[in-house]
Protein backbone atom coordinates (compact mmCIF):
# COMPACT_ATOMS: atom_id res chain seq x y z
CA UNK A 1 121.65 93.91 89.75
CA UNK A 2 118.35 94.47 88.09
CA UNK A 3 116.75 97.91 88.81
CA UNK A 4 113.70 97.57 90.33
CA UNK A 5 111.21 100.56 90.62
CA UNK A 6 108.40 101.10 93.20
CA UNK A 7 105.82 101.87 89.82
CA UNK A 8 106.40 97.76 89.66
CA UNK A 9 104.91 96.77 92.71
CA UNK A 10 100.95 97.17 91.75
CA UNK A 11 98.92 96.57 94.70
CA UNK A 12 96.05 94.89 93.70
CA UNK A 13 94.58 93.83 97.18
CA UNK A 14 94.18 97.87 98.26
CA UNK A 15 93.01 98.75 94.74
CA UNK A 16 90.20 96.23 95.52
CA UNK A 17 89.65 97.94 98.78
CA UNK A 18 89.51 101.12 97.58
CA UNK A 19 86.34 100.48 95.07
CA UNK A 20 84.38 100.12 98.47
CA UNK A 21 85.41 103.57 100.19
CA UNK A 22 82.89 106.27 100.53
CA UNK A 23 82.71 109.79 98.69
CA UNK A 24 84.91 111.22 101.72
CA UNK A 25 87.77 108.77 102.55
CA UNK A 26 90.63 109.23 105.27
CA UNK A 27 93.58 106.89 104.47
CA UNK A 28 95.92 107.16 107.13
CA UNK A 29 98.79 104.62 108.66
CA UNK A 30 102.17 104.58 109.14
CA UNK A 31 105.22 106.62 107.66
CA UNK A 32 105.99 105.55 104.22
CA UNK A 33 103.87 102.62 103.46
CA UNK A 34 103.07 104.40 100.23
CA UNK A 35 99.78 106.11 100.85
CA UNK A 36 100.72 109.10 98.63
CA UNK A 37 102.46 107.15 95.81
CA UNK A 38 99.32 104.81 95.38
CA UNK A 39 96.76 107.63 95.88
CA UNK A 40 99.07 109.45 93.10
CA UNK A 41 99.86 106.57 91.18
CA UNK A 42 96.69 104.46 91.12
CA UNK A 43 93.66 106.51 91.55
CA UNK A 44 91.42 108.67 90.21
CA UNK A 45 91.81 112.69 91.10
CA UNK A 46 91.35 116.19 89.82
CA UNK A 47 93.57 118.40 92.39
CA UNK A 48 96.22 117.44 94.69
CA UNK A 49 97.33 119.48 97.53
CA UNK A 50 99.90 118.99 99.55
CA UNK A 51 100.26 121.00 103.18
CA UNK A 52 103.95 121.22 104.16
CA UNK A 53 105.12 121.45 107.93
CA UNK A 54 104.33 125.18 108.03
CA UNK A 55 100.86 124.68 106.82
CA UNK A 56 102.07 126.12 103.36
CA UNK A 57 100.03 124.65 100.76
CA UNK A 58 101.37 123.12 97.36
CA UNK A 59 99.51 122.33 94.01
CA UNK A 60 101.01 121.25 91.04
CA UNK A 61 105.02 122.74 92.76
CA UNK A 62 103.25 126.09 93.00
CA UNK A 63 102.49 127.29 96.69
CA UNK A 64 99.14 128.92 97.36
CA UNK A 65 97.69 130.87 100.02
CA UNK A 66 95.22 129.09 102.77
CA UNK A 67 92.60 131.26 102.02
CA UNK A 68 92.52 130.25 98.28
CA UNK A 69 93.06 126.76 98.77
CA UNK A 70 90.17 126.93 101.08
CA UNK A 71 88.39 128.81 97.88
CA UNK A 72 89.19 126.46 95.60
CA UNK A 73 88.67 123.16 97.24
CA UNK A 74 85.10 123.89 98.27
CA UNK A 75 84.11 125.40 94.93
CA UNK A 76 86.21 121.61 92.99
CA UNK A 77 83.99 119.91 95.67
CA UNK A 78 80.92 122.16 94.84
CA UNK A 79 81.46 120.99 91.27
CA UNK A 80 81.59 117.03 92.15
CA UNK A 81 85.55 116.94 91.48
CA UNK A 82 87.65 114.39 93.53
CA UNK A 83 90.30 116.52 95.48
CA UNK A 84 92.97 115.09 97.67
CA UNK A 85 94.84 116.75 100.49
CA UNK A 86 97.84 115.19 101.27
CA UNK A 87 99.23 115.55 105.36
CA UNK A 88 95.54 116.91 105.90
CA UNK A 89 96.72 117.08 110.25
CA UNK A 90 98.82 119.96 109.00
CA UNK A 91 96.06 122.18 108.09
CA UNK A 92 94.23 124.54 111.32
CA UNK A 93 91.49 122.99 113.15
CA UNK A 94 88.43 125.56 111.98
CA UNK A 95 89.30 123.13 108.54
CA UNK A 96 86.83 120.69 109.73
CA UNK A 97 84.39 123.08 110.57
CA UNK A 98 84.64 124.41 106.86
CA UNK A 99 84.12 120.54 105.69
CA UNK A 100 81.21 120.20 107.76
CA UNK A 101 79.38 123.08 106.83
CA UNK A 102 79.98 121.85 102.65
CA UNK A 103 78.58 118.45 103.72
CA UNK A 104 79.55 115.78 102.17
CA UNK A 105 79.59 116.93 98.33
CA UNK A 106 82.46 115.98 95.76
CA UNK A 107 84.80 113.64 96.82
CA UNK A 108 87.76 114.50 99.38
CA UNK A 109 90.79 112.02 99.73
CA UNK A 110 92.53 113.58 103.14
CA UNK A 111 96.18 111.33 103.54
CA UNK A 112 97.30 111.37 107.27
CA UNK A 113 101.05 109.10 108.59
CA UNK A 114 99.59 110.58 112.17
CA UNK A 115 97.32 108.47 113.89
CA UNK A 116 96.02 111.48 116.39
CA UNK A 117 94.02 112.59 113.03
CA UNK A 118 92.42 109.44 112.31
CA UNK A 119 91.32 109.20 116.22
CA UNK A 120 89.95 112.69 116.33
CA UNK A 121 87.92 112.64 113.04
CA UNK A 122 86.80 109.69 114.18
CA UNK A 123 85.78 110.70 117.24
CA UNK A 124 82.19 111.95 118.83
CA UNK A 125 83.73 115.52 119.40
CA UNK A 126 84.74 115.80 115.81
CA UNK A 127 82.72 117.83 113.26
CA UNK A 128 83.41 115.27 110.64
CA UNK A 129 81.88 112.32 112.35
CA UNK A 130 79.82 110.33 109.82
CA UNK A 131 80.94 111.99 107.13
CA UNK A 132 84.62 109.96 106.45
CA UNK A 133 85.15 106.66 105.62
CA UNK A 134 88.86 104.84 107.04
CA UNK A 135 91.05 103.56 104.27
CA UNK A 136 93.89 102.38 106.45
CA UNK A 137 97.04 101.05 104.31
CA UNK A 138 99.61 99.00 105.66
CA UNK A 139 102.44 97.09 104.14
CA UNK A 140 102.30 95.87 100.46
CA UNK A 141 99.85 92.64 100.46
CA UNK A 142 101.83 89.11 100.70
CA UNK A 143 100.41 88.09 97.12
CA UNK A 144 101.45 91.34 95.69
CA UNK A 145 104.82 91.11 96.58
CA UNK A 146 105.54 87.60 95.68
CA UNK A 147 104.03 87.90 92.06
CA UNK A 148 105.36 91.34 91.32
CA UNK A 149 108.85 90.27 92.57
CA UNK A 150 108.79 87.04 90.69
CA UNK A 151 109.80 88.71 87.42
CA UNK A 152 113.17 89.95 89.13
CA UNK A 153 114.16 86.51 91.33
CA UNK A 154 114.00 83.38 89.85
CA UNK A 155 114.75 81.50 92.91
CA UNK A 156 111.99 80.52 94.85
CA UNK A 157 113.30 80.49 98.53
CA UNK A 158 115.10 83.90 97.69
CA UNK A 159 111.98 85.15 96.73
CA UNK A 160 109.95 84.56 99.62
CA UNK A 161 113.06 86.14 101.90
CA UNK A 162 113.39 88.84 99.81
CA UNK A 163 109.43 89.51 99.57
CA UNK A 164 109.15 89.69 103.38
CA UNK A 165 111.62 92.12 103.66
CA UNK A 166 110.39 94.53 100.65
CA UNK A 167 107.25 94.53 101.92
CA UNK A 168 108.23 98.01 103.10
CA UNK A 169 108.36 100.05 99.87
CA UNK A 170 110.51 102.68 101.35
CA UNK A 171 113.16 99.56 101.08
CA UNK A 172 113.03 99.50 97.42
CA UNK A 173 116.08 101.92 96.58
CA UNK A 174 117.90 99.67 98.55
CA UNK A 175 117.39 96.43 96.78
CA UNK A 176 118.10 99.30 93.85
CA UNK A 177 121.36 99.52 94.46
CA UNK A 178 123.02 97.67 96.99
CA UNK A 179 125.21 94.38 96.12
CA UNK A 180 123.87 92.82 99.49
CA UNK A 181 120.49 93.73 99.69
CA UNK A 182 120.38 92.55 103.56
CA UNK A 183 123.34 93.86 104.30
CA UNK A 184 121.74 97.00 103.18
CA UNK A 185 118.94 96.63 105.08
CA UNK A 186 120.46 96.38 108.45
CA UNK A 187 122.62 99.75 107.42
CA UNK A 188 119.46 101.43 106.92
CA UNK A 189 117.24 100.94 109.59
CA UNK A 190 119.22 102.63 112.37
CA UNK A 191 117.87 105.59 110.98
CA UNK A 192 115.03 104.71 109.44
CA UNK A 193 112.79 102.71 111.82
CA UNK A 194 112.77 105.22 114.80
CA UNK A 195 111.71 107.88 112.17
CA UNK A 196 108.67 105.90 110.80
CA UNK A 197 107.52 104.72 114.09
CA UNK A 198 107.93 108.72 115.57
CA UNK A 199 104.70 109.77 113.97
CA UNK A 200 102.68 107.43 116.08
CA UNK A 201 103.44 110.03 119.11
CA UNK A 202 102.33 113.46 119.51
CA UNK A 203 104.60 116.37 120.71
CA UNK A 204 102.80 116.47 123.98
CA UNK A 205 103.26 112.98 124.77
CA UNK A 206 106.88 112.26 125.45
CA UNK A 207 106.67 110.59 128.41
CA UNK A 208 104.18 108.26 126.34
CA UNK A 209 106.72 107.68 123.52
CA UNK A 210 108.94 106.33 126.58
CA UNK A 211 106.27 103.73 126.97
CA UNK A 212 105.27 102.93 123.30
CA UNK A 213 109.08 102.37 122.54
CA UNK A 214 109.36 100.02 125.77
CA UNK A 215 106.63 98.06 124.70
CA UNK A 216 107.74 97.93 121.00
CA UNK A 217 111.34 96.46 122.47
CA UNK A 218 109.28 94.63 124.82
CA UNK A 219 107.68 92.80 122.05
CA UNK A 220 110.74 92.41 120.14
CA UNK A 221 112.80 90.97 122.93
CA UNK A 222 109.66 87.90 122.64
CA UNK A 223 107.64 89.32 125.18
CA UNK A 224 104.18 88.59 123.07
CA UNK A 225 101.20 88.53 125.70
CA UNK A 226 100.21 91.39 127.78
CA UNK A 227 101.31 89.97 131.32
CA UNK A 228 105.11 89.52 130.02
CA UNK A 229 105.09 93.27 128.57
CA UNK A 230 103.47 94.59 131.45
CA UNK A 231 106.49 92.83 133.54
CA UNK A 232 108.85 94.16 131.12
CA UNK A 233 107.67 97.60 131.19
CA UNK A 234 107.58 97.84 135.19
CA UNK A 235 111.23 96.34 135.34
CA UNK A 236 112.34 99.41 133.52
CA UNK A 237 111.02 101.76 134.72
CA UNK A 238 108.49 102.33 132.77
CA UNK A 239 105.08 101.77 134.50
CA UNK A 240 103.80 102.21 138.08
CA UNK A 241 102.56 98.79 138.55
CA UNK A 242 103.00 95.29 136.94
CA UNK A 243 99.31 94.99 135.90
CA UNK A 244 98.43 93.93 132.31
CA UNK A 245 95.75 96.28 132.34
CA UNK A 246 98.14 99.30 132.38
CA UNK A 247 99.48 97.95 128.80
CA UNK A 248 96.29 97.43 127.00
CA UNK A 249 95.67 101.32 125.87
CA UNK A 250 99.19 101.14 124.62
CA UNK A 251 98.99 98.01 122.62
CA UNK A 252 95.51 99.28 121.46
CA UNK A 253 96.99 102.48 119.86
CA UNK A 254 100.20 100.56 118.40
CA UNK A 255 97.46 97.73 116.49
CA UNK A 256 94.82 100.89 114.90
CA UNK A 257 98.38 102.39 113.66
CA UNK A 258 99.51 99.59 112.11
CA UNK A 259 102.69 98.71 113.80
CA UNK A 260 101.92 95.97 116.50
CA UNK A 261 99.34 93.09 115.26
CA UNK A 262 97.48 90.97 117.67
CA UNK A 263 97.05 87.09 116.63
CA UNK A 264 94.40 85.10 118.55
CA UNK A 265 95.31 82.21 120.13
CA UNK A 266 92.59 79.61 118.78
CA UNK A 267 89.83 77.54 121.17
CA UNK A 268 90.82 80.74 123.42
CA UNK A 269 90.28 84.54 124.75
CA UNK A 270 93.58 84.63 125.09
CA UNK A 271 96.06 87.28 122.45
CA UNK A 272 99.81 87.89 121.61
CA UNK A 273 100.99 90.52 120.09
CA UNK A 274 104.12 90.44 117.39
CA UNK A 275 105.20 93.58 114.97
CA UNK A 276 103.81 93.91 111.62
CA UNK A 277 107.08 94.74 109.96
CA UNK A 278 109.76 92.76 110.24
CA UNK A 279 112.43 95.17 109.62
CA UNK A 280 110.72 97.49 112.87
CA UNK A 281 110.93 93.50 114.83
CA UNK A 282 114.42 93.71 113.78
CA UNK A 283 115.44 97.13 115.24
CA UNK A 284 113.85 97.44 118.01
CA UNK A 285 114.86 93.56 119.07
CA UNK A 286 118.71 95.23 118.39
CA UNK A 287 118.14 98.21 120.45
CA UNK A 288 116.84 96.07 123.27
CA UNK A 289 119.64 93.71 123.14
CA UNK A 290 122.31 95.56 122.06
CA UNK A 291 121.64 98.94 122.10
CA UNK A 292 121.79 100.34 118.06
CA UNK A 293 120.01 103.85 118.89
CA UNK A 294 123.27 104.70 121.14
CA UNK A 295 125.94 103.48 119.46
CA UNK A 296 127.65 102.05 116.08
CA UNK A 297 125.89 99.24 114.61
CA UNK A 298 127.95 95.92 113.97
CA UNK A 299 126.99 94.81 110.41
CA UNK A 300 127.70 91.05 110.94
CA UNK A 301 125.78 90.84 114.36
CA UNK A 302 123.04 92.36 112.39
CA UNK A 303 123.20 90.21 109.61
CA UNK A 304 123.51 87.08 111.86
CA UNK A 305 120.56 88.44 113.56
CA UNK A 306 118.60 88.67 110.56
CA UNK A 307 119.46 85.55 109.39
CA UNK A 308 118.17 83.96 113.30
CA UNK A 309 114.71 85.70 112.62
CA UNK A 310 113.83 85.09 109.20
CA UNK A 311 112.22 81.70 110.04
CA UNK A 312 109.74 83.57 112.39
CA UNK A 313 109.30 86.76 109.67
CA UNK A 314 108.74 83.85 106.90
CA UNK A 315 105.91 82.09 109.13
CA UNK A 316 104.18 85.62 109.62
CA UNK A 317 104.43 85.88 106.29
CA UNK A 318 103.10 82.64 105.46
CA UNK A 319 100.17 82.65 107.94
CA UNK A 320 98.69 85.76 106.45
CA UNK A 321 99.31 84.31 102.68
CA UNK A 322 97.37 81.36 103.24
CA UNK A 323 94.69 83.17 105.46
CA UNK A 324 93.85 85.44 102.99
CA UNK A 325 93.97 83.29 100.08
CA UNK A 326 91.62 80.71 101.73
CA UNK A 327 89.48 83.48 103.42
CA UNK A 328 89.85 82.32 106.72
CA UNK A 329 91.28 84.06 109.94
CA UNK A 330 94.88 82.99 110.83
CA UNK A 331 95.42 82.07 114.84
CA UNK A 332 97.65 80.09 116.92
CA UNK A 333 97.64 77.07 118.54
CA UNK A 334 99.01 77.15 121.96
CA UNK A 335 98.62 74.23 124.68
CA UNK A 336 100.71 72.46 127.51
CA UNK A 337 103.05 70.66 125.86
CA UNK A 338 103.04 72.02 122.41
CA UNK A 339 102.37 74.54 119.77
CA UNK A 340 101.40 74.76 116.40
CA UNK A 341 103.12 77.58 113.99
CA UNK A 342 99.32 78.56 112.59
CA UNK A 343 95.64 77.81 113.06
CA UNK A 344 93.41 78.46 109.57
CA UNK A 345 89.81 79.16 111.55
CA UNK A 346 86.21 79.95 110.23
CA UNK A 347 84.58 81.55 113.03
CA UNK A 348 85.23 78.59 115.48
CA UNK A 349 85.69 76.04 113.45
CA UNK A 350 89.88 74.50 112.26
CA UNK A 351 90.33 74.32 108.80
CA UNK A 352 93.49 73.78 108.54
CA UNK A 353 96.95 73.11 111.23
CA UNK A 354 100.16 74.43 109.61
CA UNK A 355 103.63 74.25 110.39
CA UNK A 356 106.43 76.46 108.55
CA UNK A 357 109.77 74.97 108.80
CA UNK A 358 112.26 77.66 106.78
CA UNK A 359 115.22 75.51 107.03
CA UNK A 360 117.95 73.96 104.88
CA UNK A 361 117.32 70.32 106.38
CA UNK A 362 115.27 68.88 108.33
CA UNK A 363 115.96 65.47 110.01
CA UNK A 364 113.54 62.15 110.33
CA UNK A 365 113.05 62.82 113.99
CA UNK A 366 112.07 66.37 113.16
CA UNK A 367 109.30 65.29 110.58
CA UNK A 368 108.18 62.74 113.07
CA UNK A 369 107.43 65.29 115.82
CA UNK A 370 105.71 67.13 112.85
CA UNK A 371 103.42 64.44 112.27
CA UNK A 372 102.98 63.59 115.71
CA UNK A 373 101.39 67.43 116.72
CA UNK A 374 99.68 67.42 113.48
CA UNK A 375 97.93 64.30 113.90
CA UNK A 376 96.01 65.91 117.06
CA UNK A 377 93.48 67.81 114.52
CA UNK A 378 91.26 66.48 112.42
CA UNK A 379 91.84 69.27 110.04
CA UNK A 380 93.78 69.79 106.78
CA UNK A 381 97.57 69.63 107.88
CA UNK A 382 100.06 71.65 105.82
CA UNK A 383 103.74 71.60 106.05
CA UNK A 384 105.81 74.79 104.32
CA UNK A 385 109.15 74.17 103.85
CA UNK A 386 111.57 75.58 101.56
CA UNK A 387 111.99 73.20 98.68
CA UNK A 388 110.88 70.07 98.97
CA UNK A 389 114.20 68.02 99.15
CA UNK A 390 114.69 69.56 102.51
CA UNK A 391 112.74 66.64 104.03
CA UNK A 392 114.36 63.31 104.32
CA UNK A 393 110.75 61.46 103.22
CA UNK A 394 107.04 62.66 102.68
CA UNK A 395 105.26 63.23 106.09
CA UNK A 396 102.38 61.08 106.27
CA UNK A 397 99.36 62.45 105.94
CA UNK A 398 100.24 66.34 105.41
CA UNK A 399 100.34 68.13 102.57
CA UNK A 400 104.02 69.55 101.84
CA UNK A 401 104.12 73.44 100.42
CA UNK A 402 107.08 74.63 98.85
CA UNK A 403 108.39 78.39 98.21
CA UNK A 404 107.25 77.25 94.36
CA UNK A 405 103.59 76.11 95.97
CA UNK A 406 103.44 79.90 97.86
CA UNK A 407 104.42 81.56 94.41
CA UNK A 408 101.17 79.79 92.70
CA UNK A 409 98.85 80.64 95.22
CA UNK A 410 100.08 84.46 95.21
CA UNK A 411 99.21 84.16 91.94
CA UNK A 412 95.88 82.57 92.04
CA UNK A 413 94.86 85.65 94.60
CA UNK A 414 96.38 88.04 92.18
CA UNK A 415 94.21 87.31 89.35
CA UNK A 416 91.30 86.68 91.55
CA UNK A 417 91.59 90.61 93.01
CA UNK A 418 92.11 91.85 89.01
CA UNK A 419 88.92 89.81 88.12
CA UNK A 420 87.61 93.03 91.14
CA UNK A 421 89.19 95.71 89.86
């Protein structure tokens, strides 16, 4: 297999980001997203410090004391030198009050995977109020990952499946070095998932975690609006009363951290909720069903798992492609009777209806009922399919996107974001 490196995967939609951040920037989000390796990698810095579980404090492989770290990062930010402090919750709380009284001079970078720190610098009590902008960083961008990929799989459909999946860049040794990459994948998330997802709780809230995992399964299993988690969570157990409103503070926390999303169902006030990463959809649907965090995983129920869900991780994938490369918001379209895979919206208004088929075949009858829900909006009308010989004729009156088609317009965002950077 070809080696692939993470240095390959540039991410040119949160180096476009990043030329808008303030002097002082928190970037913060989940466990191994890459926040270190792009604030290493692909920007600007002096110093880099990096505070290790004890609150011992690294530069350059050499450990320091706290005192002269705290010496030498005010007099670097004195001097108008970018300095970044890497796991910056790990550091004592009269830290802050040190910041505050340097005011906003130099530029600090402080890197956070808790989201505790982001909500209490953020907050009215802290001391740094005003003073930090949020940089949050989630998974790689959709166009990112498609063109950087493209140089490594020449086949189109493989690309896309591949690219949905290696959106996590802690997935990247995998696809490294193992002759199945999926079947690699399912072998490593057992492990991996409960351990990236653990940092959105803090020691003192176990009982919490309980909850947070229940709704995570709970939105897994397909329970996507608040009144079916709520129903979930109070049939295990897990909550006092089967009222929706008891689940909003959760789902809140779970969307700022970056591991739930919540997609608006168009013409409506109405929300579901789905995971941002498929590989977490794919655990935690496991553990609910089958029970992985207790006991042996079975490789080929895994696989034919994945292989069931990649049709839903593909349209994800695809709704947020096209939404960002036609700068409008992606929704849903849910009514009695039918459904529509994703709604392109400005502000109120439909710009385009889209349905993702990511199948082998699909039959006359299927593109008919295509082209009858379709024909409801006077909109653009897109259909994504694989390759194009997957339909038995052209639908009428919608335009047909390939994997090829989704490549291009990767592409076309790509160089747009470079013309930013």
């Amino acid at each position: 297999m070809v080696s692939l490196t993470v240095v390959s995967i540039v991410r040119h939609s949160d180096l476009a980001r990043w030329k808008s951040t303030g002097a002082w920037v928190l970037v913060y989000g989940r466990r191994k997203v890459g926040k270190s390796y792009f604030i290493r990698n692909f920007t600007k810095w002096d110093s880099y410090y990096f505070v290790g579980r004890e609150g011992e404090i690294f530069v350059d492989s050499e450990r320091i004391s706290y005192e002269a770290f705290r010496r030498e990062l005010a007099e670097k930010l004195k001097h108008n030198e970018t300095v970044v402090v890497d796991e910056f919750q790990r550091l004592p709380s009269e830290f802050s009050d040190m910041l505050h009284s340097l005011g906003t001079r130099g530029r600090l970078v402080a890197v956070s995977s808790t989201l505790w720190l982001s909500r209490e610098i953020l907050s009215g009590r802290s001391p740094l109020l005003g003073m930090m902008t949020e940089f949050k960083m989630g998974l790689v961008d959709e166009a990112d990952i498609l063109v950087n990929l493209s140089s490594y799989v020449s086949d189109p459909k493989r690309l896309v499946e591949v690219s949905v999946l290696l959106r996590e860049p802690w997935l990247t040794p995998v696809w490294e070095r193992a002759s199945n990459f999926e079947r690699g994948v399912v072998q490593t998330l057992r492990y991996t998932v409960p351990a990236l997802v653990g940092e959105v709780f803090r020691e003192e809230e176990r009982f919490l975690s309980r909850v947070y995992e229940g709704v995570l399964k709970a939105v897994a299993s397909g329970k996507s609006v608040s009144s079916e988690i709520a129903a979930y969570l109070y049939s295990n157990r897990l909550m006092a009363a089967q009222d929706p409103s008891l689940v909003h503070p959760y789902l809140r926390v779970l969307e700022r951290i970056g591991i739930l999303e919540k997609v608006k169902f168009y013409g409506k006030n109405r929300y579901m909720y789905r995971h941002v990463s498929p590989v977490v959809d794919l655990f935690f649907y496991m553990d609910a069903k089958y029970g992985i965090s207790e006991r042996e995983l079975e490789e080929e129920q895994a696989l034919r798992v994945l292989r069931e869900k990649m049709p839903l991780y593909v349209e994800q994938f695809v709704a947020y492609l096209l939404s960002k490369s036609m700068g409008l918001w992606a929704e849903k379209i849910v009514e009695p009777g039918h459904e529509v895979d994703v709604a392109l919206v400005d502000f109120k208004s439909l710009k385009a209806a889209v349905e993702v088929k990511w199948r082998e075949t699909l039959t006359s009858s299927d593109v008919e009922k295509i082209e009858e829900r379709l024909s409801r909006y006077k909109c653009r009308k897109i259909l994504v399919v694989p390759r194009g010989d997957v339909l038995p004729r052209e639908p009428k009156g919608i335009e047909v996107f390939s994997a090829e088609n989704l490549l291009e317009l990767a592409r076309t965002r790509v160089k747009k974001l470079q013309q930013q950077l």
